[in-house]
Structures are given as C-alpha cells and as structure tokens.
Protein backbone atom coordinates (compact mmCIF):
# COMPACT_ATOMS: atom_id res chain seq x y z
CA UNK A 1 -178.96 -184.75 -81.55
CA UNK A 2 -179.76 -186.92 -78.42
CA UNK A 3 -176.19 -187.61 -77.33
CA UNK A 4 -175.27 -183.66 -77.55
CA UNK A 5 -178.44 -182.88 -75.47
CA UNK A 6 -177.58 -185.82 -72.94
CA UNK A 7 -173.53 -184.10 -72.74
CA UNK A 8 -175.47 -180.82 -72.54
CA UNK A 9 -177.51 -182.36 -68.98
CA UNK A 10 -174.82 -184.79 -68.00
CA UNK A 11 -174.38 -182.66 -64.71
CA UNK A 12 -176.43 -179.72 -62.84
CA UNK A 13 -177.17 -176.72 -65.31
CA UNK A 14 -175.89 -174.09 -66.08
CA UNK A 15 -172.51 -175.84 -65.55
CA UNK A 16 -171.96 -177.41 -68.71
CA UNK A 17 -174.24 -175.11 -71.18
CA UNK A 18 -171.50 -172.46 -70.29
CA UNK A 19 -168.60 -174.88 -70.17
CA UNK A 20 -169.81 -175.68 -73.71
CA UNK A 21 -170.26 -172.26 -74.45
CA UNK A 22 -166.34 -171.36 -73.48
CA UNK A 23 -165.06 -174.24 -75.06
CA UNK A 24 -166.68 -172.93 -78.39
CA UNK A 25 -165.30 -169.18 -77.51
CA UNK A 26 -167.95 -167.79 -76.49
CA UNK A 27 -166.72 -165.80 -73.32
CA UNK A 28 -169.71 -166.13 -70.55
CA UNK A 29 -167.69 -166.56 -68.10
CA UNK A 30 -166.89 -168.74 -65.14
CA UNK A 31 -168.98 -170.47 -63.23
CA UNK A 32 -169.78 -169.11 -59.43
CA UNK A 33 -169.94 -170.58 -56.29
CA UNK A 34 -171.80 -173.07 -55.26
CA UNK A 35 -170.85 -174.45 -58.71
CA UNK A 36 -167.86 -175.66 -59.65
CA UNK A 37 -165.96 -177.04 -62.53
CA UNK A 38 -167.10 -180.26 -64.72
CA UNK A 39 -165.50 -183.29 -63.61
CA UNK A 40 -162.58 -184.51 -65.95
CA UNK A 41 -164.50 -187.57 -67.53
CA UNK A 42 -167.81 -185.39 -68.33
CA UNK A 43 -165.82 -182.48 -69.75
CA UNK A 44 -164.60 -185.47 -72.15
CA UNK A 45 -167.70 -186.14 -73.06
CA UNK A 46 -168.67 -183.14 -73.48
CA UNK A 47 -165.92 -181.96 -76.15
CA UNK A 48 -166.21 -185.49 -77.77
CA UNK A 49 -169.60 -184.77 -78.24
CA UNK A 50 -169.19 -180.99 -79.96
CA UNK A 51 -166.82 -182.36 -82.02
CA UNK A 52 -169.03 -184.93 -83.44
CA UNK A 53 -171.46 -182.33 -84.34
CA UNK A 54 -168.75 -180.31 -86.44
CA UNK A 55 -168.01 -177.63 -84.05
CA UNK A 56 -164.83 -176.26 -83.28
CA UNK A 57 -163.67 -175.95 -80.25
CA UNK A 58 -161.63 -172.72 -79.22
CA UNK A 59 -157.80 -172.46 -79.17
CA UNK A 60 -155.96 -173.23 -75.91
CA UNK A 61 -159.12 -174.57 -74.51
CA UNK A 62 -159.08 -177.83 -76.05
C-alpha cells in the first residue's frame, strides 16, 4: 500500500489524487491554475502504480 500512497504524494496535492481519480473515470475535473498537469515521468508512475493494485484505468485515458 506504501508505493500507491507514495504515487498518490509524488507531487503537490490535489494534483495527482484527481489525476488518479480521472484516470479511474471518475470525472472531478481539471485541475486550476496555479496547478498544472503531472509531469510525464510521475503520471507513469502513477498509472503503473494503479495498475498494480488491480484497478482499471478508464478508456482513452490510458
């Protein structure tokens, strides 16, 4: 459960609780400014991570 809370805090909240949220199709949104999108590595982390825990992530957001 450690490595999915670490992808959950691996950059400034809320950023990716809600990109996890979209990318499991839950619509909450997008993020607004000053925020802005995950960088490319962390977002790979970040699916890599809710697919280890069995979740499926939503079509065309993968």
């Amino acid at each position: 459960m450690k490595p999915l809370i670490d992808a959950l805090f691996i950059e400034v909240n809320p950023i990716p609780v809600k990109t996890a949220m979209n990318l499991l199709g839950f619509e909450v949104g997008n993020l607004r400014l000053p925020l802005a999108e995950m960088d490319p590595k962390n977002l790979e982390v970040l699916k890599q991570e809710l697919v280890n825990r069995g979740l499926n992530l939503a079509e065309g957001l993968c």
